[in-house]
N, C-alpha and C. Protein backbone atom coordinates (compact mmCIF):
# COMPACT_ATOMS: atom_id res chain seq x y z
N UNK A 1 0.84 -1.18 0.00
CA UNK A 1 0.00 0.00 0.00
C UNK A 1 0.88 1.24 0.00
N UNK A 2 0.35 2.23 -0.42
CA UNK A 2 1.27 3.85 -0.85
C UNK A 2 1.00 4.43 0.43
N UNK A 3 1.03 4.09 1.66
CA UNK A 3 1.25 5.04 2.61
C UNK A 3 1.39 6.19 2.48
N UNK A 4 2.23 6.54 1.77
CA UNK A 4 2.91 8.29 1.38
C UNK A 4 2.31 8.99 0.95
N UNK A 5 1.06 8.32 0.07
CA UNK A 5 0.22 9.40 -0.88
C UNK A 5 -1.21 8.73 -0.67
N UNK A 6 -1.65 8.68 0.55
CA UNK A 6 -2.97 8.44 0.47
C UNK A 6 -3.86 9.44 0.38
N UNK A 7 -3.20 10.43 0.64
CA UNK A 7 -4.08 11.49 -0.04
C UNK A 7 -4.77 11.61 -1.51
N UNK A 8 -3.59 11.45 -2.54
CA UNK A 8 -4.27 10.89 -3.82
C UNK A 8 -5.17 9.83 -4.40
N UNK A 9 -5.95 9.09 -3.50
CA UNK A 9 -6.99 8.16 -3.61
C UNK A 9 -8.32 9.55 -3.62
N UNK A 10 -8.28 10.85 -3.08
CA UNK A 10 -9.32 11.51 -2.93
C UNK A 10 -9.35 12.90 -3.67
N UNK A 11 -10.31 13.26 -4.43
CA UNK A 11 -10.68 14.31 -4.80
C UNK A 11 -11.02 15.56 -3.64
N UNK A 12 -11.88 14.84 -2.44
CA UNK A 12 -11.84 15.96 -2.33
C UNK A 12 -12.58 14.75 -0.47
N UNK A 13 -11.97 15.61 0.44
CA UNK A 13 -12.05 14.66 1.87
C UNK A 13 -12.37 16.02 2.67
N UNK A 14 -13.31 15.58 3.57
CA UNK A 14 -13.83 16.55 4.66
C UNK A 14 -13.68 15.64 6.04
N UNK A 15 -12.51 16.25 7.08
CA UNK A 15 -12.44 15.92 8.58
C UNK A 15 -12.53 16.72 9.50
N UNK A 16 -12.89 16.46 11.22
CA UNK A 16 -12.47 17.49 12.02
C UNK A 16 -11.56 18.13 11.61
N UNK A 17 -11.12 19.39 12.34
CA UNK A 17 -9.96 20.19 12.31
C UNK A 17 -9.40 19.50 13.54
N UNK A 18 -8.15 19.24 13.65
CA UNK A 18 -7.36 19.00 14.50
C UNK A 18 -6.11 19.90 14.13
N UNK A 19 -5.23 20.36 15.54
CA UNK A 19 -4.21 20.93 15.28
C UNK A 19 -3.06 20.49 15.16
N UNK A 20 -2.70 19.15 15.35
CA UNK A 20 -1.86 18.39 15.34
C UNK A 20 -1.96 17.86 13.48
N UNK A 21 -3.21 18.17 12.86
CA UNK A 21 -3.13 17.58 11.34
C UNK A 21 -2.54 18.70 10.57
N UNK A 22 -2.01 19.22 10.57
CA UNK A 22 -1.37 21.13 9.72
C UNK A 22 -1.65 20.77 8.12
N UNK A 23 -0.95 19.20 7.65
CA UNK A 23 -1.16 19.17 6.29
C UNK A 23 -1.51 17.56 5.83
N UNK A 24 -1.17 16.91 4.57
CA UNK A 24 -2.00 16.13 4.52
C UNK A 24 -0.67 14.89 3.82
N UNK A 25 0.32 15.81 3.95
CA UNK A 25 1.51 14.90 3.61
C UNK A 25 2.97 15.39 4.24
N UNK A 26 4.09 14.98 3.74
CA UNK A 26 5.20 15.34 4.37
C UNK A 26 6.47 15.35 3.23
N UNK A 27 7.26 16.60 3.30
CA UNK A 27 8.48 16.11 2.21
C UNK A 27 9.19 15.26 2.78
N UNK A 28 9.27 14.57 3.70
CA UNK A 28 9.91 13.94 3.70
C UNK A 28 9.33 12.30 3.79
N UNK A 29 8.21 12.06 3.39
CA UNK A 29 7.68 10.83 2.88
C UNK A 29 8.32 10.25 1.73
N UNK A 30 9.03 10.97 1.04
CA UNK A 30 9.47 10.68 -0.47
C UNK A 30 11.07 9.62 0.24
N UNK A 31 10.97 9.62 1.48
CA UNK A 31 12.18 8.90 1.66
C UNK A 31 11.96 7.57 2.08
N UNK A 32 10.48 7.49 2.79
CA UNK A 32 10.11 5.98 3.09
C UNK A 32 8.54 6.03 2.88
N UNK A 33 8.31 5.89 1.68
CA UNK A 33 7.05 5.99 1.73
C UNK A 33 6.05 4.87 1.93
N UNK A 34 6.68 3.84 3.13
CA UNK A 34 5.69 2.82 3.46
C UNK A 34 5.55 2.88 4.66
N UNK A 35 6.23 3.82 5.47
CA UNK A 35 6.23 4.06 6.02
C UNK A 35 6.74 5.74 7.08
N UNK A 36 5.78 6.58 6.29
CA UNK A 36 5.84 7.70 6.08
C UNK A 36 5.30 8.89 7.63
N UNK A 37 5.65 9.90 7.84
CA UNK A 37 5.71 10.30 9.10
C UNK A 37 4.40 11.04 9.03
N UNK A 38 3.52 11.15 7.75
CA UNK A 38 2.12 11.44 8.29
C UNK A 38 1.43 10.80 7.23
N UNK A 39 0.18 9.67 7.89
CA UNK A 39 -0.40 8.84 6.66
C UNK A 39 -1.95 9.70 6.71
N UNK A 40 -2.02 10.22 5.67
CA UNK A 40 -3.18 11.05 5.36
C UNK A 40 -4.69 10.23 5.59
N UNK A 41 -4.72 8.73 4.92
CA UNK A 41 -5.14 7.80 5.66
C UNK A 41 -6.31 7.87 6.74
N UNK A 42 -5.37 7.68 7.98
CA UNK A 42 -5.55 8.16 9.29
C UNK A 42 -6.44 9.60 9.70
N UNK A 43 -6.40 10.14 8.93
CA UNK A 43 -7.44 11.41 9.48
C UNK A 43 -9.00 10.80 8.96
N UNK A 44 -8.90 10.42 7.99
CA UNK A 44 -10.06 9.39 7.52
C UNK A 44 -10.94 8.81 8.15
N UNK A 45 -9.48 7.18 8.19
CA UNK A 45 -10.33 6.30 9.16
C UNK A 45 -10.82 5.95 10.28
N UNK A 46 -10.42 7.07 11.42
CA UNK A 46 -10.58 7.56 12.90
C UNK A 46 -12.62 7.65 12.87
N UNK A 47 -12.88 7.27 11.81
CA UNK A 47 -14.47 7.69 12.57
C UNK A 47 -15.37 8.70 13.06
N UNK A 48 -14.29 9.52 13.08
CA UNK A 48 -15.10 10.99 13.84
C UNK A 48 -16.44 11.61 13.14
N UNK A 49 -17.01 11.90 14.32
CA UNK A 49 -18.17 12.29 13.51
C UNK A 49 -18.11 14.25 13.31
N UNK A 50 -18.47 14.50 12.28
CA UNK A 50 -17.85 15.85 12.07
C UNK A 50 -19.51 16.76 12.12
N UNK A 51 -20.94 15.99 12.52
CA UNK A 51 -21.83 17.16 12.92
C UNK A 51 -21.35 18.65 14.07
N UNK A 52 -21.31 19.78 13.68
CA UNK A 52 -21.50 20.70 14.70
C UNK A 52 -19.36 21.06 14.94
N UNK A 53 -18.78 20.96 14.31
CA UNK A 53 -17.50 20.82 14.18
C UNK A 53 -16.89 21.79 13.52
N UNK A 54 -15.47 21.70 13.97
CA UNK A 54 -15.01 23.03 12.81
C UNK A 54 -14.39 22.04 11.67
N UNK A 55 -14.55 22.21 10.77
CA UNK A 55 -13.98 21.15 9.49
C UNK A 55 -12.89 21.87 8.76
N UNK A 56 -12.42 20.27 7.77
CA UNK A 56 -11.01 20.89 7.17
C UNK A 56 -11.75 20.61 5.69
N UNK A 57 -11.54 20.99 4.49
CA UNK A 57 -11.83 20.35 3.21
C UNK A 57 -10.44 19.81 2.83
N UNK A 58 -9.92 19.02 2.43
CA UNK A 58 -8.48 18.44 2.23
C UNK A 58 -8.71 18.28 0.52
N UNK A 59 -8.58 19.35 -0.48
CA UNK A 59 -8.59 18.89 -1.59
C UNK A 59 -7.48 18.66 -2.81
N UNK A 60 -7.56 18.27 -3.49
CA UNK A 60 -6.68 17.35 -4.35
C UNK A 60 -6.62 18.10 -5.74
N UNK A 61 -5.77 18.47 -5.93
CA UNK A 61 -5.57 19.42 -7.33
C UNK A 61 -4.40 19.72 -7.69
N UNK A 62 -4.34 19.50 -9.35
CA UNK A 62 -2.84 19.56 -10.00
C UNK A 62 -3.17 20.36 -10.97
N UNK A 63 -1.92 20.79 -11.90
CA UNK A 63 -2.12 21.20 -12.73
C UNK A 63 -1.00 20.77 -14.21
N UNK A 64 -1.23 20.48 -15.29
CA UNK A 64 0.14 20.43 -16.70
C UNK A 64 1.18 21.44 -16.95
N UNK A 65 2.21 20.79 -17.03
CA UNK A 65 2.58 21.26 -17.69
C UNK A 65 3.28 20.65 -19.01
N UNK A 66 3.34 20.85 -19.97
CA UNK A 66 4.26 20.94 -21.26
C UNK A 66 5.33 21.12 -21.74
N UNK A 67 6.44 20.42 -21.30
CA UNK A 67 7.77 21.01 -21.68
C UNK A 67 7.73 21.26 -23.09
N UNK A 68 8.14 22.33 -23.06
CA UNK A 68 8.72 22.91 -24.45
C UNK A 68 10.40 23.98 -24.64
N UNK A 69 11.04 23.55 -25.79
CA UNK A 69 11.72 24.61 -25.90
C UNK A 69 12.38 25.53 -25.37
N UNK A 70 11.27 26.37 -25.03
CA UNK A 70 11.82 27.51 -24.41
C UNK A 70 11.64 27.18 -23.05
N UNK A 71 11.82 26.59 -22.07
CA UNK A 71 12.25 26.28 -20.86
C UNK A 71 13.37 25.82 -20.03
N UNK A 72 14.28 25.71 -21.23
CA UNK A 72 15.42 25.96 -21.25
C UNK A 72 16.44 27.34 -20.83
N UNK A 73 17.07 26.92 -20.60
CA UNK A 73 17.90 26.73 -19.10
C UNK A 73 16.65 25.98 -17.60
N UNK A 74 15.88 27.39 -17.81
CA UNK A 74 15.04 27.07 -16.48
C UNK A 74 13.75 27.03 -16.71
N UNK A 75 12.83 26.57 -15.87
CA UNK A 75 11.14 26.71 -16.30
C UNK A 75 10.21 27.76 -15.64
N UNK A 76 10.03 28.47 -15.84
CA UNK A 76 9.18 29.75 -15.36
C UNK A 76 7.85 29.55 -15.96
N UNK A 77 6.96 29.58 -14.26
CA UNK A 77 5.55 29.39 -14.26
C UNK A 77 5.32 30.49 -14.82
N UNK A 78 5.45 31.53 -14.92
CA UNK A 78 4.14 32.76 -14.50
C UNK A 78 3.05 32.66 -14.55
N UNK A 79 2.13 33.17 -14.31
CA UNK A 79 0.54 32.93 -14.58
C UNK A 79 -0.12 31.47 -14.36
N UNK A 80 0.60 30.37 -13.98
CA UNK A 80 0.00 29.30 -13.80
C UNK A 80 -0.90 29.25 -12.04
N UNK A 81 -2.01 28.71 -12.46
CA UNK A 81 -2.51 28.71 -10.91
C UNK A 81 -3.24 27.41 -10.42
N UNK A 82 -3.86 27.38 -9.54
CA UNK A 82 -4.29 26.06 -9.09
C UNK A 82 -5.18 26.48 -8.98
N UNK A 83 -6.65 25.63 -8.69
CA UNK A 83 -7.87 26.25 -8.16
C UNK A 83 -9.34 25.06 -8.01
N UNK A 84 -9.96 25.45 -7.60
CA UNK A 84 -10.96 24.17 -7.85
C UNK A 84 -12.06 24.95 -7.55
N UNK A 85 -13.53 24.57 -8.13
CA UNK A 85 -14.84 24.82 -7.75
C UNK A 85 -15.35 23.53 -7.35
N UNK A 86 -16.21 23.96 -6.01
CA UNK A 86 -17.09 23.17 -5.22
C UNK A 86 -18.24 23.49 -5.40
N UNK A 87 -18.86 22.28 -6.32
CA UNK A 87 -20.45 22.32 -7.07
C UNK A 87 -21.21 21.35 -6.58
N UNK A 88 -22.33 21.29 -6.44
CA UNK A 88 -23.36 20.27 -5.89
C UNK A 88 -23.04 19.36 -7.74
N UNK A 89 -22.84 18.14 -7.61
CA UNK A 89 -22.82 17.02 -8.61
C UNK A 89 -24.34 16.08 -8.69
N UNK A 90 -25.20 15.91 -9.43
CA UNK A 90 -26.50 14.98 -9.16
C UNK A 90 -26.98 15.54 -7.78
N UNK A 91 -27.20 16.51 -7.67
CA UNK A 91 -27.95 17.14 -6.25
C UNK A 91 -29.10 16.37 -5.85
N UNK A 92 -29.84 17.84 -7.23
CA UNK A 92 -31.29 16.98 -7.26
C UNK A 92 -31.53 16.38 -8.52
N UNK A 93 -32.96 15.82 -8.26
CA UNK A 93 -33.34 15.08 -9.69
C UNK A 93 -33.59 15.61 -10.65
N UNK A 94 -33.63 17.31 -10.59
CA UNK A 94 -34.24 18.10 -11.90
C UNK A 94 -33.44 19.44 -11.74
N UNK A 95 -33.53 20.21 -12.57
CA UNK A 95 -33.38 21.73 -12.29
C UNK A 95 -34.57 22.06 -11.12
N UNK A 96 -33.67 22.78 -10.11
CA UNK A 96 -34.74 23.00 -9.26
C UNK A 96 -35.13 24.69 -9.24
N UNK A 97 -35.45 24.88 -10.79
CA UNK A 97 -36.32 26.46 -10.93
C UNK A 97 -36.86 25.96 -11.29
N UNK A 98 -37.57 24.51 -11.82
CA UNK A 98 -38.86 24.50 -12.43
C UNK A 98 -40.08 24.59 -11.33
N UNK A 99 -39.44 23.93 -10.44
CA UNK A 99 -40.62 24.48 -9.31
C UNK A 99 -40.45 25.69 -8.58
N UNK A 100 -40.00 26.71 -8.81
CA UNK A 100 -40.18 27.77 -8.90
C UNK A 100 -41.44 28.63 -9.12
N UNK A 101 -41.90 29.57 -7.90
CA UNK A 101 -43.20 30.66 -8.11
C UNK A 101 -42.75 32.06 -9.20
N UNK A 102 -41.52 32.17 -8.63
CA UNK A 102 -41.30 33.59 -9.10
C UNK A 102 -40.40 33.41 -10.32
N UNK A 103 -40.17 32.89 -11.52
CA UNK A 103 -39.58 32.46 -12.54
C UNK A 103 -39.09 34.10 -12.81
N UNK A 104 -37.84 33.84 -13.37
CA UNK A 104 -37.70 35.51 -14.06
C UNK A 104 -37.24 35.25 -15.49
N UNK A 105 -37.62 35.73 -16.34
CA UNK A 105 -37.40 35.53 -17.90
C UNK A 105 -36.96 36.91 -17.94
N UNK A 106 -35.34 36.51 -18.81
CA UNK A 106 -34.71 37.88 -19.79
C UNK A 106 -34.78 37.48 -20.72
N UNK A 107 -35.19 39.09 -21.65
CA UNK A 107 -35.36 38.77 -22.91
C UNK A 107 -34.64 40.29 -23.16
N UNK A 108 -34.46 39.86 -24.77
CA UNK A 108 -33.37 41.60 -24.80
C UNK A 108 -35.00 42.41 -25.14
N UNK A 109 -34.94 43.86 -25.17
CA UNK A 109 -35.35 44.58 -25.55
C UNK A 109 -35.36 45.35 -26.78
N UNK A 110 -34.20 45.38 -27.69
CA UNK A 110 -34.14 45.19 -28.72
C UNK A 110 -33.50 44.22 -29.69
N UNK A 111 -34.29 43.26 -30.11
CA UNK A 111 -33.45 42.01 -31.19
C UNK A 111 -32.54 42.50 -32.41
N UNK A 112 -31.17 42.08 -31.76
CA UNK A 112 -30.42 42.82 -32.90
C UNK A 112 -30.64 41.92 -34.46
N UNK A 113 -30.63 43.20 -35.55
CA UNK A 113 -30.73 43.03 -36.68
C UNK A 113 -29.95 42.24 -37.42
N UNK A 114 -30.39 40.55 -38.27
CA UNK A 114 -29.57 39.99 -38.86
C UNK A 114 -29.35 40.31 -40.41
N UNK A 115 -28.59 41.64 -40.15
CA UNK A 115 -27.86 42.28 -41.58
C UNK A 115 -26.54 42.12 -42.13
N UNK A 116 -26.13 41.93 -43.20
CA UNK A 116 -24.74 42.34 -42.99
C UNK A 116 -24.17 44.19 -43.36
């Protein structure tokens, strides 16, 4: 088993906050990773029940890159970022404006002209 990276089994993990958990891996797992000095794991399988709690979201996100060319000598990010959106997935069973009282419809006010 990958001890070292059990974090990467998860997209996206919700636990208590504990202060003793700061992060969800260690650089220095890359030296024994079967046995690694924090198994992400473990915040998991403890059971806790997290109603009424202060919580952590522990999420999982990378990003490409492309070697090319010009990265030579060195590789300079700029502008690269990380990021994630947290969306309800299969919430509900429908769009839930169809049951909706107060529907609001936009419509333009003037339909632009198909001229050239």
């Amino acid at each position: 088993e990958e001890r070292g990276v059990t974090w990467a089994r998860y997209h996206l993990a919700v636990t208590r906050r504990h202060e003793n958990e700061p992060s969800s891996s260690s650089i220095y797992s890359q030296n024994n990773p079967w046995d690694p000095p924090v198994t992400f794991e473990s915040f998991i399988r403890d059971n806790e029940t997290i109603e009424d709690q202060d919580l952590v979201a522990w999420v999982t996100v990378g990003f490409l890159h492309v070697p090319h060319a010009e990265d030579i000598p060195n590789t300079a990010t700029p502008g690269n970022a990380v990021g994630f959106f947290l969306r309800p997935f299969n919430f509900f069973n429908e769009d839930p404006s169809v049951a909706s009282r107060a529907p609001v419809i936009v419509r333009p006010l003037d339909p632009p002209a198909c001229s050239r």
